[in-house]
Protein backbone atom coordinates (compact mmCIF):
# COMPACT_ATOMS: atom_id res chain seq x y z
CA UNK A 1 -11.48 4.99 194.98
CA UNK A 2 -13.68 6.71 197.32
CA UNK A 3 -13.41 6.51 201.17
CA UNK A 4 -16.87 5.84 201.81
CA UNK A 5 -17.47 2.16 203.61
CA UNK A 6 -19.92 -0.20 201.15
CA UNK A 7 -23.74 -0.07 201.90
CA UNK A 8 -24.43 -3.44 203.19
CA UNK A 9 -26.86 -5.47 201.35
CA UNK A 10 -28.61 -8.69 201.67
CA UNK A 11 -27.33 -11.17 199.05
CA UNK A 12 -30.78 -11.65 196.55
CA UNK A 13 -30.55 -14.14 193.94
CA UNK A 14 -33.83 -14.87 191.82
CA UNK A 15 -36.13 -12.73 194.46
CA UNK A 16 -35.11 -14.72 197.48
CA UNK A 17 -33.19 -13.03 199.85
CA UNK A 18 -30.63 -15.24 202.04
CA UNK A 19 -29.19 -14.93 205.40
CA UNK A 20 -26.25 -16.91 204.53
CA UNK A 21 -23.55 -16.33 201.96
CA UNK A 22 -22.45 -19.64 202.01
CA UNK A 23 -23.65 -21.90 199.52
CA UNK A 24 -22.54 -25.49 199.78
CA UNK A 25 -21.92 -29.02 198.04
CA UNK A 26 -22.74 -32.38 199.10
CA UNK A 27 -20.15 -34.62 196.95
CA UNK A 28 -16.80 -36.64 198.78
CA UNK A 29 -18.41 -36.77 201.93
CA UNK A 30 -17.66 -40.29 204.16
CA UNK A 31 -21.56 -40.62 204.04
CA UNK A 32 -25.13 -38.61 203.85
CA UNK A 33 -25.47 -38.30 207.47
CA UNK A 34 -22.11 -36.51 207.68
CA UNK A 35 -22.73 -34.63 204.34
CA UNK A 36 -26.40 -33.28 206.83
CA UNK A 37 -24.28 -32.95 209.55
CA UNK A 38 -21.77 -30.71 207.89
CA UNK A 39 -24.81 -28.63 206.00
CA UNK A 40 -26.86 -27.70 209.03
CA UNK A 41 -23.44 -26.79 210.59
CA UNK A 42 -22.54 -24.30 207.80
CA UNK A 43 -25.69 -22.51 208.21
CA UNK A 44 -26.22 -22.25 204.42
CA UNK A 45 -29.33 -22.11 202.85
CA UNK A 46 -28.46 -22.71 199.46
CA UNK A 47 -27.04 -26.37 198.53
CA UNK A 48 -26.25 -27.69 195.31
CA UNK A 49 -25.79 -31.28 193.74
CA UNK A 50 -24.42 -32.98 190.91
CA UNK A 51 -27.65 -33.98 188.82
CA UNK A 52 -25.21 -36.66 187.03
CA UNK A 53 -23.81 -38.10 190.24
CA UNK A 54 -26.86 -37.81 192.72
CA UNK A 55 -29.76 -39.71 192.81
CA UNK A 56 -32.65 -36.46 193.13
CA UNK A 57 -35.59 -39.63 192.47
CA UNK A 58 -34.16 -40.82 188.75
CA UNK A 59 -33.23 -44.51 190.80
CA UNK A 60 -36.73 -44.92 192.58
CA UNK A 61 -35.40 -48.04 194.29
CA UNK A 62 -32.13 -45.97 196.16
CA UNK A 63 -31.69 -43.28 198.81
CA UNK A 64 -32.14 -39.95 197.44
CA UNK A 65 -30.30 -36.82 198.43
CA UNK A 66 -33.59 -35.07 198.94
CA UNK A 67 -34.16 -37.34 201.97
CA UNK A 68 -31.27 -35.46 203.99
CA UNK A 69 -31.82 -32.12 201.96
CA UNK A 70 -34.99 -31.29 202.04
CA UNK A 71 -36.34 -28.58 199.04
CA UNK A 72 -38.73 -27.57 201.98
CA UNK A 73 -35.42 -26.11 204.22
CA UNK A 74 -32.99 -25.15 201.34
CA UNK A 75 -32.75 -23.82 198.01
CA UNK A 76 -32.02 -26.11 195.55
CA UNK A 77 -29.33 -25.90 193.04
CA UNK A 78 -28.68 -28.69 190.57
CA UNK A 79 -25.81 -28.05 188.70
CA UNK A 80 -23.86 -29.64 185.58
CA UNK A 81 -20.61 -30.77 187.17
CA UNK A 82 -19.25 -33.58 184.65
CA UNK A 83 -20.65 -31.88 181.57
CA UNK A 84 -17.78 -31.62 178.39
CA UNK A 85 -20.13 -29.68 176.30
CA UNK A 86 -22.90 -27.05 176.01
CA UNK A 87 -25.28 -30.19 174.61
CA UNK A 88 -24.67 -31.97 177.74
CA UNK A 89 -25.31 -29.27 180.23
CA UNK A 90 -28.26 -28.35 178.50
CA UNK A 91 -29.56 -31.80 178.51
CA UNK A 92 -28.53 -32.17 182.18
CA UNK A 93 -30.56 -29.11 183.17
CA UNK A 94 -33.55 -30.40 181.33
CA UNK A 95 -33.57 -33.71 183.83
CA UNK A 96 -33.42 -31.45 186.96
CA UNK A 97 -36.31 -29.55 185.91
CA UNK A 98 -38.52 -32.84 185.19
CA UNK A 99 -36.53 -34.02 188.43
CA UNK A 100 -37.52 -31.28 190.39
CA UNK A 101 -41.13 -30.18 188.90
CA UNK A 102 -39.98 -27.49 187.19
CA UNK A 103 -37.41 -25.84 189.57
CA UNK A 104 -35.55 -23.80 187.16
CA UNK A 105 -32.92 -22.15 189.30
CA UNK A 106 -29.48 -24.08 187.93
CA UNK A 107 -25.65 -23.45 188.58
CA UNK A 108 -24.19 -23.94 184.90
CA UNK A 109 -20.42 -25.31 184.46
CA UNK A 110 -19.16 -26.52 181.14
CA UNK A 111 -15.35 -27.99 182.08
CA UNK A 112 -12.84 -28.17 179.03
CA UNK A 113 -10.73 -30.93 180.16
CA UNK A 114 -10.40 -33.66 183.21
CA UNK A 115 -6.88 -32.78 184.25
CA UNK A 116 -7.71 -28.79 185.16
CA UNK A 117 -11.72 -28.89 185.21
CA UNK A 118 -11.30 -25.43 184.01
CA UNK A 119 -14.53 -23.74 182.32
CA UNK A 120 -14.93 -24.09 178.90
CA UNK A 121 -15.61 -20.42 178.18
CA UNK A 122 -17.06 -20.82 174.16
CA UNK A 123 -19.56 -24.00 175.48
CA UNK A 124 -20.65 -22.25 178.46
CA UNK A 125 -21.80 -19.43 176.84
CA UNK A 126 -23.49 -21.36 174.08
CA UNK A 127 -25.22 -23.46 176.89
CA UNK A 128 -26.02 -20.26 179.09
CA UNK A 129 -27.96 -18.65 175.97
CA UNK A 130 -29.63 -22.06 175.52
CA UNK A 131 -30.77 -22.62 179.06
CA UNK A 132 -31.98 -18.24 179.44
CA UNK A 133 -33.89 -18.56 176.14
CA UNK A 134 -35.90 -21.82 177.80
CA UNK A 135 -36.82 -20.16 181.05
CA UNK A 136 -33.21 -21.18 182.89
CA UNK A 137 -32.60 -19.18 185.89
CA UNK A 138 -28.57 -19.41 185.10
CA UNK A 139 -25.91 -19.01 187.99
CA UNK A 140 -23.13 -19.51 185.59
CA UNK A 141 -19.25 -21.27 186.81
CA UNK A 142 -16.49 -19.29 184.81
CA UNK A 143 -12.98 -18.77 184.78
CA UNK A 144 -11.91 -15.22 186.27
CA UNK A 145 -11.89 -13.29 183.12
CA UNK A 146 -13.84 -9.91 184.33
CA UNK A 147 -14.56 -9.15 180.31
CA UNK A 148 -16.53 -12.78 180.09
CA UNK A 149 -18.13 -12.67 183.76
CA UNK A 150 -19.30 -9.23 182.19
CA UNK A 151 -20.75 -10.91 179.23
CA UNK A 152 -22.52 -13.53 181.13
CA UNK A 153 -24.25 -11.04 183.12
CA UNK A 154 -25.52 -8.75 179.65
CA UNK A 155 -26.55 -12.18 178.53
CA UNK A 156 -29.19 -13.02 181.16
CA UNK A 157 -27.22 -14.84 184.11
CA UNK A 158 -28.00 -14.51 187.32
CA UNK A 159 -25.41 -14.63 189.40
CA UNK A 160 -21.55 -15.08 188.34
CA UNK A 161 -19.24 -17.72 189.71
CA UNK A 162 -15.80 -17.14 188.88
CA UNK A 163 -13.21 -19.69 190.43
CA UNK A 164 -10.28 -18.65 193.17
CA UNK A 165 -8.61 -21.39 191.67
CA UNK A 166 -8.87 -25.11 189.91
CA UNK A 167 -11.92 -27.00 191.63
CA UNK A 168 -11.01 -28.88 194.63
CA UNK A 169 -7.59 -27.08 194.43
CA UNK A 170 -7.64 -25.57 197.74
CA UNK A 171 -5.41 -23.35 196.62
CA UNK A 172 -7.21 -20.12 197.77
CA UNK A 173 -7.86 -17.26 195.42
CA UNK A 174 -4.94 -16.65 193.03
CA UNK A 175 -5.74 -13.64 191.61
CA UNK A 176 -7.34 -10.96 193.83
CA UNK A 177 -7.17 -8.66 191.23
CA UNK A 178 -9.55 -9.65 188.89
CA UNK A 179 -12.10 -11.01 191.39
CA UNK A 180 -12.03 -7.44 193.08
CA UNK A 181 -12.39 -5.97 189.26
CA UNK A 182 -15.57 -8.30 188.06
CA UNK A 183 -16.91 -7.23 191.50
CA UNK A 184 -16.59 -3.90 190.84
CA UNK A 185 -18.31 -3.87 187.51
CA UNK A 186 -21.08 -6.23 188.33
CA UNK A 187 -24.50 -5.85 189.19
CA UNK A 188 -25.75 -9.32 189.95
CA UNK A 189 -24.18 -10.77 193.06
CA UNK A 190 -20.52 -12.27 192.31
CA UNK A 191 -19.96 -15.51 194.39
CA UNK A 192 -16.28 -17.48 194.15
CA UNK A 193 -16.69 -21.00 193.21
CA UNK A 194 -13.87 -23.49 193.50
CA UNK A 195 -10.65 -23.03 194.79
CA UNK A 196 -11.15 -22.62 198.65
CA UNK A 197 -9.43 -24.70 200.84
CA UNK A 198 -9.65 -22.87 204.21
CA UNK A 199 -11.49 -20.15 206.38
CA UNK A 200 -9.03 -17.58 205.66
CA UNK A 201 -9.67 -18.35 201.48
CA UNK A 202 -13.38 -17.61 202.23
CA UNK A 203 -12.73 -14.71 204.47
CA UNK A 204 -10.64 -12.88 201.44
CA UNK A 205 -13.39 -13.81 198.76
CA UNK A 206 -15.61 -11.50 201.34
CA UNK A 207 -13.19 -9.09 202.03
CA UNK A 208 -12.89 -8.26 197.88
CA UNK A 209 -16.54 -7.35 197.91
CA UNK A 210 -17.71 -10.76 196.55
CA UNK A 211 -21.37 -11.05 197.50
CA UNK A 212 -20.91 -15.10 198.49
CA UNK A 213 -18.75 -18.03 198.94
CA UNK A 214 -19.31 -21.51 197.39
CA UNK A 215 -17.55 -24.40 198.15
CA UNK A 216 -17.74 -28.09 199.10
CA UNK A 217 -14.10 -30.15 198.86
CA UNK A 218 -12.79 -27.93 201.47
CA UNK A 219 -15.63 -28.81 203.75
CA UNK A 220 -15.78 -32.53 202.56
CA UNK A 221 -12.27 -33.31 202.40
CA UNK A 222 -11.73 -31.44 206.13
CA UNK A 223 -10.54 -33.74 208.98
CA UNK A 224 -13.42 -32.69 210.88
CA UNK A 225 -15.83 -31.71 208.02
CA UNK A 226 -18.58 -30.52 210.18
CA UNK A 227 -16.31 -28.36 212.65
CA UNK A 228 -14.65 -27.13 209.42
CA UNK A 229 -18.47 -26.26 208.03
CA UNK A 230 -18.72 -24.14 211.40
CA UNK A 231 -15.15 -22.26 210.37
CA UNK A 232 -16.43 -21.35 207.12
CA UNK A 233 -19.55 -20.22 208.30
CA UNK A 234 -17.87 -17.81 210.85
CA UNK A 235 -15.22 -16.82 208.03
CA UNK A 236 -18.11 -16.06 205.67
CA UNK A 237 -19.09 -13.47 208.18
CA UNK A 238 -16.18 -11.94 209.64
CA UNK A 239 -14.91 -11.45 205.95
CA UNK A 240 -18.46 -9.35 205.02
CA UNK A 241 -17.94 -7.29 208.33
CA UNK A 242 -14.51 -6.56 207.46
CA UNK A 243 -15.42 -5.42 203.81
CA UNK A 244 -18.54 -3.32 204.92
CA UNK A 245 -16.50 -1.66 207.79
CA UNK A 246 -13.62 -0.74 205.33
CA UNK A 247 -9.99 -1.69 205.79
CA UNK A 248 -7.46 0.51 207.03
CA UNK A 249 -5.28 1.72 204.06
CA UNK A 250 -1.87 0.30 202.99
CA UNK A 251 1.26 2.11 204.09
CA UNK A 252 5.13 1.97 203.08
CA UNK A 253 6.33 2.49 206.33
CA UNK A 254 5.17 2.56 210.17
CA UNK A 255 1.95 4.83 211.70
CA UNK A 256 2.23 5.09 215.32
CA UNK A 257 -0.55 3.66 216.84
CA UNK A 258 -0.69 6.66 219.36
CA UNK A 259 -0.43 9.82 217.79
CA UNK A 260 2.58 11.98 219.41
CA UNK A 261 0.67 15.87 218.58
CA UNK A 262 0.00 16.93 222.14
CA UNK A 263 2.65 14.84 224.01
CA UNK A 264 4.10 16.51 227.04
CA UNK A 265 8.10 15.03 226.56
């Protein structure tokens, strides 16, 4: 590994380039306002939304989430949490483009069962080659597998979203190791979706090299979700500083802080 600090780069995804690395829900909250509240508070720029649970203008006659999150301030990101199937997710995308007027920019997750809401690695790449051959601009959820995040990224996606850990876990990342390797050998940007539960989860998913952080139960699900959307926002940063400036290296045993060459006793 070379000793050379990391160039620092603004995170680009589909030729817009973001200030923030934090990308945020907008499910479990105790209501909209607080779900606004907690966004503006978390500085990100980037939200995303459950086109099967959120009303985005299919129920004319209720609120809609694009009253409180306006496509005017944020980037958009439907996604396809609650598909079971590439036929689902594909179908789900389809709605937020009509939705939307052809917004084409989608997170993609495909969950094998109810109990772990772990990917479902064989129908989410049948749906991601579905959704890039129709004009799909595919940030893709997958397990942390840096051999499939790899293939995701030859077959047209976007960005890559392994998880830290089961959604809504808040277990942190449980294995460093193969987030720091798919980061490595990517070239899209690498964000860490699911899993976080506090600052310091976000702070290491920066510190591996990952280019952004998404997350919404541990904001949500905070005691104080909008003071916790101001932690993660400050963790989010601090963790990118830390990974640009370059740690200090590991060491069996104790460095004196104060060298001794040159002592007089």
């Amino acid at each position: 590994m070379t000793n050379e600090s990391p160039q620092d780069t603004p995170l680009t995804i589909d030729g817009t380039t973001y200030n923030s690395r934090l990308l945020v829900g907008t499910g479990k909250y105790a209501s909209w306002e607080q779900a606004r509240d907690a966004i503006e508070a978390s500085g990100s720029q980037m939200v995303t939304m459950a086109v099967r649970r959120t009303n985005l203008g299919q129920n004319p006659d209720e609120p809609s989430l694009l009253d409180i999150v306006s496509p005017e301030k944020y980037t958009l990101l439907p996604n396809t949490a609650g598909c079971y199937s590439a036929k689902d997710a594909v179908r789900t995308c389809k709605l937020a483009r009509e939705l939307l007027d052809g917004h084409n920019l989608v997170k993609l997750e495909v969950l094998g069962d109810e109990k772990t809401l772990y990917p479902d690695v064989t129908e989410t790449l049948k749906a991601a080659e579905q959704l890039i051959d129709d004009g799909f601009r595919v940030m893709v959820y997958t397990n942390d597998d840096p051999l499939i995040a790899l293939k995701l990224e030859r077959m047209g996606c976007i960005a890559v979203m392994p998880l830290g850990a089961p959604i809504g876990s808040g277990l942190g990342i449980q294995n460093r190791y193969n987030i720091r390797t798919i980061v490595e050998n990517a070239s899209v940007p690498i964000l860490v979706d699911a899993g976080v539960g506090t600052a310091s989860d976000a702070s290491l998913a920066m510190e591996l090299g990952c280019d952004g952080v998404l997350m919404n139960t541990a904001i949500a699900e905070a005691k104080d979700p909008v003071r916790m959307a101001g932690a993660m926002r400050k963790a989010i940063e601090a963790g990118r500083d830390a990974y640009i400036a370059g740690r200090m290296p590991k060491r069996a045993y104790a460095s004196a802080s104060s060298p001794l060459d040159g002592t007089f006793f």
